[in-house]
PDB file of N, CA and C in Angstrom:
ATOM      1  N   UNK A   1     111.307 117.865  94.807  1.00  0.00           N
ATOM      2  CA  UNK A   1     111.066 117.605  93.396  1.00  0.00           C
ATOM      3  C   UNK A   1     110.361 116.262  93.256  1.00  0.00           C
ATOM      4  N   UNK A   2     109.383 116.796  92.356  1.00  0.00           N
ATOM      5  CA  UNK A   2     108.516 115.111  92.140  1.00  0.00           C
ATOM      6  C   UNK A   2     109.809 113.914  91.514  1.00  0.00           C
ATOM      7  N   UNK A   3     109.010 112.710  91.332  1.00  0.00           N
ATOM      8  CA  UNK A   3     109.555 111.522  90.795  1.00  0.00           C
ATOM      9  C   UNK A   3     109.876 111.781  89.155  1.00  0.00           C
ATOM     10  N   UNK A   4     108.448 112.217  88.932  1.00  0.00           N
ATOM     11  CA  UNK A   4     108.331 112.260  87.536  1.00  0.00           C
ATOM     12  C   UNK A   4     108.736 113.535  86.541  1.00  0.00           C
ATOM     13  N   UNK A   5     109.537 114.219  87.420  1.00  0.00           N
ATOM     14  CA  UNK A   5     110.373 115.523  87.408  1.00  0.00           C
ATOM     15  C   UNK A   5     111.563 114.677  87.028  1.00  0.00           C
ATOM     16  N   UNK A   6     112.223 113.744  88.073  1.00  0.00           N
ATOM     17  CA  UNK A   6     113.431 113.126  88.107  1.00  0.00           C
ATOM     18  C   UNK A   6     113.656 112.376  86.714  1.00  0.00           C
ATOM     19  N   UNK A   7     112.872 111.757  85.961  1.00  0.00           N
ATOM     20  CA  UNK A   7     112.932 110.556  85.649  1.00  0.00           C
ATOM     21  C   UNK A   7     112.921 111.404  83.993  1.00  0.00           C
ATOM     22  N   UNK A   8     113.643 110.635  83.000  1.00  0.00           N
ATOM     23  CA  UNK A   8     114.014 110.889  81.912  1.00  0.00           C
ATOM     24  C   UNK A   8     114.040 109.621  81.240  1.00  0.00           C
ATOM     25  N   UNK A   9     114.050 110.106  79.603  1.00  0.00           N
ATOM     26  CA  UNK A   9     113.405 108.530  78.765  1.00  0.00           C
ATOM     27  C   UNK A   9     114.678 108.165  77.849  1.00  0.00           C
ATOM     28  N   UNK A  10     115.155 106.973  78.188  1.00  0.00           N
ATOM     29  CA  UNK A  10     116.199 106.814  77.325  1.00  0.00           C
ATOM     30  C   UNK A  10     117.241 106.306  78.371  1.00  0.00           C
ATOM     31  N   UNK A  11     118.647 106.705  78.313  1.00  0.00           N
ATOM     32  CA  UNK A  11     119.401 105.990  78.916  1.00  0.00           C
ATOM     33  C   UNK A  11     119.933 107.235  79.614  1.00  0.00           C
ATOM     34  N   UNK A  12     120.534 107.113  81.262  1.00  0.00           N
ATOM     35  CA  UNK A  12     120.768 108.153  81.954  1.00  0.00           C
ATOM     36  C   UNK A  12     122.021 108.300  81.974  1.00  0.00           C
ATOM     37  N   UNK A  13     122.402 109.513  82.040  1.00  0.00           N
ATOM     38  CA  UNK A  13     123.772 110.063  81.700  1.00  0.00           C
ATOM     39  C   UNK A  13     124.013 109.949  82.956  1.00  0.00           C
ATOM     40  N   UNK A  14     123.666 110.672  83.623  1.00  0.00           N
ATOM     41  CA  UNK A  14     124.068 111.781  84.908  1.00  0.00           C
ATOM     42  C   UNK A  14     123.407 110.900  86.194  1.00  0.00           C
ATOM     43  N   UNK A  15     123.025 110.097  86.458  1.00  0.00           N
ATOM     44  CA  UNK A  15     122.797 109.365  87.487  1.00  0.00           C
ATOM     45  C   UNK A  15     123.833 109.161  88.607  1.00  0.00           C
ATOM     46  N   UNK A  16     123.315 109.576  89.722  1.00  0.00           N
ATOM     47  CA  UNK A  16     124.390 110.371  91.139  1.00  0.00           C
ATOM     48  C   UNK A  16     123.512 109.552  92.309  1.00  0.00           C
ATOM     49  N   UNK A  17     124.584 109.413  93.117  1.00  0.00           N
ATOM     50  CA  UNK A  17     123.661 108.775  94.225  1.00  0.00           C
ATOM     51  C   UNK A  17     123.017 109.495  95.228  1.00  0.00           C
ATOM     52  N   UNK A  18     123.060 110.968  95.017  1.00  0.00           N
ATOM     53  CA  UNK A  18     122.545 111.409  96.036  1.00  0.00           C
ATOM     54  C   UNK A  18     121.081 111.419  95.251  1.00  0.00           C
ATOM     55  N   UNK A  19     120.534 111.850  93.988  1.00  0.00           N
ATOM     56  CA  UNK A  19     119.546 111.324  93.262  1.00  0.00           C
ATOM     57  C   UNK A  19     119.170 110.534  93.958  1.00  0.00           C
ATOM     58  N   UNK A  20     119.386 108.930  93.937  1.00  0.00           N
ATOM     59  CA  UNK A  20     118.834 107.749  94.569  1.00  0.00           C
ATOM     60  C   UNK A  20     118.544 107.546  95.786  1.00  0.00           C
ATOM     61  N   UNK A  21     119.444 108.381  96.487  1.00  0.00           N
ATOM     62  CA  UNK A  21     119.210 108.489  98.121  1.00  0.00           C
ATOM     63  C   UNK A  21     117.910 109.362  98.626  1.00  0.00           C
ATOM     64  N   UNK A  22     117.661 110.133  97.292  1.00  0.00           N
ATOM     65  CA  UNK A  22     116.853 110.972  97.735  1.00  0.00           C
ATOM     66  C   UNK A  22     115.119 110.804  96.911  1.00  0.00           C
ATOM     67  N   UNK A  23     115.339 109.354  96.431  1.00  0.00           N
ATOM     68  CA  UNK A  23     114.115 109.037  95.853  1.00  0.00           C
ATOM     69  C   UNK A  23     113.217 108.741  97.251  1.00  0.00           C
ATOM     70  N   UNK A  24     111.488 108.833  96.821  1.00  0.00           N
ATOM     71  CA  UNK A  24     110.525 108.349  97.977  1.00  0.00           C
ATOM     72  C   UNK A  24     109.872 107.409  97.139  1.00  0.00           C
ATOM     73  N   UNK A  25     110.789 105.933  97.487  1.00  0.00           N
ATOM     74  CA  UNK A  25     109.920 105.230  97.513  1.00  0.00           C
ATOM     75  C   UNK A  25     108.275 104.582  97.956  1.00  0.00           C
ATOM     76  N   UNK A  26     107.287 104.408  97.696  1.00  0.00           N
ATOM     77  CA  UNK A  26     106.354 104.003  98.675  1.00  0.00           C
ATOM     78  C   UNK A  26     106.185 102.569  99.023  1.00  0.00           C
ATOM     79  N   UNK A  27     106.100 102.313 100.186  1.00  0.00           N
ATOM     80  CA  UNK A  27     106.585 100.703 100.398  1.00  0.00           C
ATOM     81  C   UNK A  27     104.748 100.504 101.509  1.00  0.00           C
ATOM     82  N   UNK A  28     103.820  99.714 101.344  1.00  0.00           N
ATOM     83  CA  UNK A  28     103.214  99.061 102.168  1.00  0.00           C
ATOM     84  C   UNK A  28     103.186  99.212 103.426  1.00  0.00           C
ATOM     85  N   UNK A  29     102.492  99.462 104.477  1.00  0.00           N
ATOM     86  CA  UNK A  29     102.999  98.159 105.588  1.00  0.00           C
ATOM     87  C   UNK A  29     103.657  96.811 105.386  1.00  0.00           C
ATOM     88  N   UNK A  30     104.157  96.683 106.442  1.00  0.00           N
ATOM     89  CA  UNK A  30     104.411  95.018 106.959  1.00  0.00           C
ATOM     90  C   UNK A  30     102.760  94.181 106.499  1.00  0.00           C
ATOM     91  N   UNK A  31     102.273  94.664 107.328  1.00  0.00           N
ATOM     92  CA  UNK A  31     100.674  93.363 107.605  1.00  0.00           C
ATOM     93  C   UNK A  31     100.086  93.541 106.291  1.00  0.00           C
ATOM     94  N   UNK A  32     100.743  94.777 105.349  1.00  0.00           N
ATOM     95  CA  UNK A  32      99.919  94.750 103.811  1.00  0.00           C
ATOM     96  C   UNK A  32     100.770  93.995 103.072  1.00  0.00           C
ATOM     97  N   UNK A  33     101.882  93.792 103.467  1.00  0.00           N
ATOM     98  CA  UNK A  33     102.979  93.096 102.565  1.00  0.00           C
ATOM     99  C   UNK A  33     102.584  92.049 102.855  1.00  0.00           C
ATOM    100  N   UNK A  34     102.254  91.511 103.698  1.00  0.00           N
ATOM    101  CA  UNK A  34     101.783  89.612 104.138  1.00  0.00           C
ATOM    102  C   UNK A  34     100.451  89.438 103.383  1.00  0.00           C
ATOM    103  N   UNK A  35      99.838  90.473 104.198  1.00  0.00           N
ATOM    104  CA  UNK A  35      98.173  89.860 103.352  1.00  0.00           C
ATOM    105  C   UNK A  35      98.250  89.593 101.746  1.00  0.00           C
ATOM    106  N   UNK A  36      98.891  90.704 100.876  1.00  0.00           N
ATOM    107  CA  UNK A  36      99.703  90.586  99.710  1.00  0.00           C
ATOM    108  C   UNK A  36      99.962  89.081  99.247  1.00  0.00           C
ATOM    109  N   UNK A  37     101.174  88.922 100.129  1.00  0.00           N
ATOM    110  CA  UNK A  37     101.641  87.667 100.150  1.00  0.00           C
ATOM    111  C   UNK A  37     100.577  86.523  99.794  1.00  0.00           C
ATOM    112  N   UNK A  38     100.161  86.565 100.507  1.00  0.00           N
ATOM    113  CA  UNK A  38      99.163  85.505 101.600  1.00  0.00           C
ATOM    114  C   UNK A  38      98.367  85.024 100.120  1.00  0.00           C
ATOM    115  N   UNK A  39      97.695  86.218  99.546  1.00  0.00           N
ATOM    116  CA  UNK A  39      96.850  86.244  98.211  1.00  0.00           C
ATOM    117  C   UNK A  39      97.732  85.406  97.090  1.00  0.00           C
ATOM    118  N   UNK A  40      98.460  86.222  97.002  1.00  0.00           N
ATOM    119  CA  UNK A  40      99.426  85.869  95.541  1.00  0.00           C
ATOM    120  C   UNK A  40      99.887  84.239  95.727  1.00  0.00           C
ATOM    121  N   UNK A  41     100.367  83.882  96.849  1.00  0.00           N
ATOM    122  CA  UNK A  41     100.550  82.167  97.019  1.00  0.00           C
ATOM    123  C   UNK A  41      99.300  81.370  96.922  1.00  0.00           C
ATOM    124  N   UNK A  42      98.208  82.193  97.457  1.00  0.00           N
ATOM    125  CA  UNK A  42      97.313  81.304  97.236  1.00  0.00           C
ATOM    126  C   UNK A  42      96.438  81.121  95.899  1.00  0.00           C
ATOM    127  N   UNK A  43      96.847  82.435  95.018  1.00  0.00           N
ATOM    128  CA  UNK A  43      96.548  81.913  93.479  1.00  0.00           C
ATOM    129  C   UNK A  43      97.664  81.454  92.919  1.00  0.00           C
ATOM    130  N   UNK A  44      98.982  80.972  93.358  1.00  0.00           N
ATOM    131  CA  UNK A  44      99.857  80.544  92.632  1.00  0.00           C
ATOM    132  C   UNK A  44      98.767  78.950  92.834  1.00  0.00           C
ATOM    133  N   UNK A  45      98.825  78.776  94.168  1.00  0.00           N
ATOM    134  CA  UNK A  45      98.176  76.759  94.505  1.00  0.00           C
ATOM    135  C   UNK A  45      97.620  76.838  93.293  1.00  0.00           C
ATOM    136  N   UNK A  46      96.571  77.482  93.184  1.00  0.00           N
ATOM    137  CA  UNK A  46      94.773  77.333  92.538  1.00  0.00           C
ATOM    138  C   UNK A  46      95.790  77.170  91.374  1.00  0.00           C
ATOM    139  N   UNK A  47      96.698  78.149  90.586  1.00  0.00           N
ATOM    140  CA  UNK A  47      96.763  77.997  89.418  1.00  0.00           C
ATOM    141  C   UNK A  47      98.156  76.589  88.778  1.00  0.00           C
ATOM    142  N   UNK A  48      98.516  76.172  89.765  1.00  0.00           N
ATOM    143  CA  UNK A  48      99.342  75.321  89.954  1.00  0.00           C
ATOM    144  C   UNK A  48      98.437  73.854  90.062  1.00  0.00           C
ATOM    145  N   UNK A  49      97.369  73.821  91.005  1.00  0.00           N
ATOM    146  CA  UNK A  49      96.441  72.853  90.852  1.00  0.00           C
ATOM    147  C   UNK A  49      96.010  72.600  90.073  1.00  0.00           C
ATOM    148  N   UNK A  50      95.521  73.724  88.777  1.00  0.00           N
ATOM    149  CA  UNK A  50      94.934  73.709  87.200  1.00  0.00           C
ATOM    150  C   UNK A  50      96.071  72.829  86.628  1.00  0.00           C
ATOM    151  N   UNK A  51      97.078  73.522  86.554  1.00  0.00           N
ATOM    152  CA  UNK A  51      97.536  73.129  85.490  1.00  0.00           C
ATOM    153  C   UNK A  51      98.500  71.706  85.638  1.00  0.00           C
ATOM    154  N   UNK A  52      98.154  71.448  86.833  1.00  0.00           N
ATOM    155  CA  UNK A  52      98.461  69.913  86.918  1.00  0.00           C
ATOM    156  C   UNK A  52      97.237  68.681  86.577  1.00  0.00           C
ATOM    157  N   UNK A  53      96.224  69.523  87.683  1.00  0.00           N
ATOM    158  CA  UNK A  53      95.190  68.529  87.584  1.00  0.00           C
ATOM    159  C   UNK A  53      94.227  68.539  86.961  1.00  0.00           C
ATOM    160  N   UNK A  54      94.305  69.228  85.952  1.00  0.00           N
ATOM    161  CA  UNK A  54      92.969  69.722  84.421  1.00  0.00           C
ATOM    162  C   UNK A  54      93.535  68.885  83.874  1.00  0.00           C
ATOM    163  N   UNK A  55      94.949  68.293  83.043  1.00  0.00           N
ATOM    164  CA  UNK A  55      95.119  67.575  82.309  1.00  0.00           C
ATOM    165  C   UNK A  55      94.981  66.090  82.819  1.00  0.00           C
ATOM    166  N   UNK A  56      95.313  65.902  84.074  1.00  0.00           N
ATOM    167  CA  UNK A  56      94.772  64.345  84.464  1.00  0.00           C
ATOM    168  C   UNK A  56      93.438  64.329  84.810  1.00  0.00           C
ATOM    169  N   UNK A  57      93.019  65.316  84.834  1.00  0.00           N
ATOM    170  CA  UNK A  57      91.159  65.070  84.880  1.00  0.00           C
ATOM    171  C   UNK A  57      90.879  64.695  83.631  1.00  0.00           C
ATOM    172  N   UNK A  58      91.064  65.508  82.138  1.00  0.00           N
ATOM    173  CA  UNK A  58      90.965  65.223  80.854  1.00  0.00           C
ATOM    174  C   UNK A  58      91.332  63.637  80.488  1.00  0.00           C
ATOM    175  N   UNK A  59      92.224  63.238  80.838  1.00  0.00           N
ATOM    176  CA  UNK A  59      93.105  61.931  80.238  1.00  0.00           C
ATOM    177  C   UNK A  59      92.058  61.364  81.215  1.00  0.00           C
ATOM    178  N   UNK A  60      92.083  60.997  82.388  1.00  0.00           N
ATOM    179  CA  UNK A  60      90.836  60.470  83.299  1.00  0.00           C
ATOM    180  C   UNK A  60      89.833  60.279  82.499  1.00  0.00           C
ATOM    181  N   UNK A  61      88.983  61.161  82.147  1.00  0.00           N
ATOM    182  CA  UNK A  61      87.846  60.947  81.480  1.00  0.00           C
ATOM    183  C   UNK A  61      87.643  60.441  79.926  1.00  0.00           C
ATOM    184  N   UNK A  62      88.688  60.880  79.378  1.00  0.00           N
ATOM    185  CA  UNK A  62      88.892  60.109  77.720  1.00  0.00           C
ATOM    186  C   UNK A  62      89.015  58.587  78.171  1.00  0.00           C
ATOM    187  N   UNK A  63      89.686  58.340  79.437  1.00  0.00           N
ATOM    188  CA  UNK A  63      90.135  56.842  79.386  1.00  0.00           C
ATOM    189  C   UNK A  63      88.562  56.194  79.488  1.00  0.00           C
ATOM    190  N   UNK A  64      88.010  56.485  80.210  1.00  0.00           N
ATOM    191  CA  UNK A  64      86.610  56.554  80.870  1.00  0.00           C
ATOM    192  C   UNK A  64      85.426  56.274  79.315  1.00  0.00           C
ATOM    193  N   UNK A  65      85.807  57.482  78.363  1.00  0.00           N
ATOM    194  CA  UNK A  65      85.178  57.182  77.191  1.00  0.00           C
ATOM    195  C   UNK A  65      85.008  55.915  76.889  1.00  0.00           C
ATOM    196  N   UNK A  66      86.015  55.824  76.413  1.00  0.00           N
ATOM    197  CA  UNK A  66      86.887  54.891  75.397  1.00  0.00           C
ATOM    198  C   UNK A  66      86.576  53.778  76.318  1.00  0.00           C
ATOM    199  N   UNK A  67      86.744  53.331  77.745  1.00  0.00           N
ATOM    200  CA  UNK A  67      86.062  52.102  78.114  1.00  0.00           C
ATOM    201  C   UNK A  67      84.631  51.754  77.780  1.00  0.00           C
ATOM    202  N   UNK A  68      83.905  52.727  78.222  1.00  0.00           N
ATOM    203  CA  UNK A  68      82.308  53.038  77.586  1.00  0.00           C
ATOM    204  C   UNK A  68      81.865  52.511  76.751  1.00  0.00           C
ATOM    205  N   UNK A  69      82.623  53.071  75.842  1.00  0.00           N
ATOM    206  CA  UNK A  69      82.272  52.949  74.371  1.00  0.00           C
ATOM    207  C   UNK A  69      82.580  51.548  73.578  1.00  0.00           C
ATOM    208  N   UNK A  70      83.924  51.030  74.205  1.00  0.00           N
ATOM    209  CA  UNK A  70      84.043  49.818  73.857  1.00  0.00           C
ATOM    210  C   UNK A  70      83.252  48.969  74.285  1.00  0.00           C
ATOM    211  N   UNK A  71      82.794  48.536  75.540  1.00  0.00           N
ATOM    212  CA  UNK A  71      81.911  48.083  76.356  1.00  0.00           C
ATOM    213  C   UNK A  71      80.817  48.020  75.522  1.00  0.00           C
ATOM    214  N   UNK A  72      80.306  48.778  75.173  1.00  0.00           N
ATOM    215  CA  UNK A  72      79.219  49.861  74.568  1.00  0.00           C
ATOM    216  C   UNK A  72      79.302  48.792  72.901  1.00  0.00           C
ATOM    217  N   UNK A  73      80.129  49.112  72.293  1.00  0.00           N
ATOM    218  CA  UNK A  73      80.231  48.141  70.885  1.00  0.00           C
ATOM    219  C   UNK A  73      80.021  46.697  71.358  1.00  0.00           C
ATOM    220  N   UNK A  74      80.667  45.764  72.291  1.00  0.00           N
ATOM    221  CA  UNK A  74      80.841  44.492  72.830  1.00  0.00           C
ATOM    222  C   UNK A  74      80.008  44.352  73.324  1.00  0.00           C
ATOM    223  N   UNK A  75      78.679  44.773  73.519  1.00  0.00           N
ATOM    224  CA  UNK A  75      77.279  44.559  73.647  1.00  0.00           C
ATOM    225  C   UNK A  75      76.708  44.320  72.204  1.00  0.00           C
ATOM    226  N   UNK A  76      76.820  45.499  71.661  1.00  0.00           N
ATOM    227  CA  UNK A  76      76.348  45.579  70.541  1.00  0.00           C
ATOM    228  C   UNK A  76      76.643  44.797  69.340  1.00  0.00           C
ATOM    229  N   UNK A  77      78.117  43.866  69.375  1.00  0.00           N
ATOM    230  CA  UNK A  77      78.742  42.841  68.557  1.00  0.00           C
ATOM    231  C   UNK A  77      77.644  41.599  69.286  1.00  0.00           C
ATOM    232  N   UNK A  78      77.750  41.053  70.713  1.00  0.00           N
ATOM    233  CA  UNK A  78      77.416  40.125  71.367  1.00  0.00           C
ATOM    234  C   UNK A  78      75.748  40.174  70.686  1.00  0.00           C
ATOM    235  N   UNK A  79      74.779  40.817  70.324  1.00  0.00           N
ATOM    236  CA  UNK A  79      73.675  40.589  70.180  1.00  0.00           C
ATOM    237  C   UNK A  79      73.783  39.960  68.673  1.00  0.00           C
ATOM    238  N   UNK A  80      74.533  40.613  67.627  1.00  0.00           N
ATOM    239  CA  UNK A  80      74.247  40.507  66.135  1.00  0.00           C
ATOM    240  C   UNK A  80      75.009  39.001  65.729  1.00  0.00           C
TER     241      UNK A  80
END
């Protein structure tokens, strides 16, 4: 019997373990479960790197403005 034979919507009455024993799960390989792995950690870094180091890049560069710009006026006071 298929899965989707088994499976009912709502809350299960009748749930037996030989039911469960007799589900087919499909599971990967091993070496697909790593490569898997392997991916998913390495967009956790990337997205872990964003969201640390986008906001100190931002604040970095406002500070950066704002020196500029003052600089930038204190020229522009110093002549007048």
């Amino acid at each position: 019997m298929m899965m989707a034979q088994r499976a009912s919507t709502g809350t299960v009455q009748n749930l037996n373990a030989d039911i469960v024993k007799n589900l087919d799960l499909p599971v990967p390989p091993l070496e697909e479960q790593i490569r898997i792995t392997t991916i998913l950690d390495h967009f956790d870094e990337l997205t872990a790197g964003l969201s640390s180091g986008l906001p100190a890049e931002i604040a970095g560069r406002r500070q950066q403005y704002a020196y500029y710009r003052d600089h930038l006026f204190s020229l522009l006071e110093a002549r007048a």
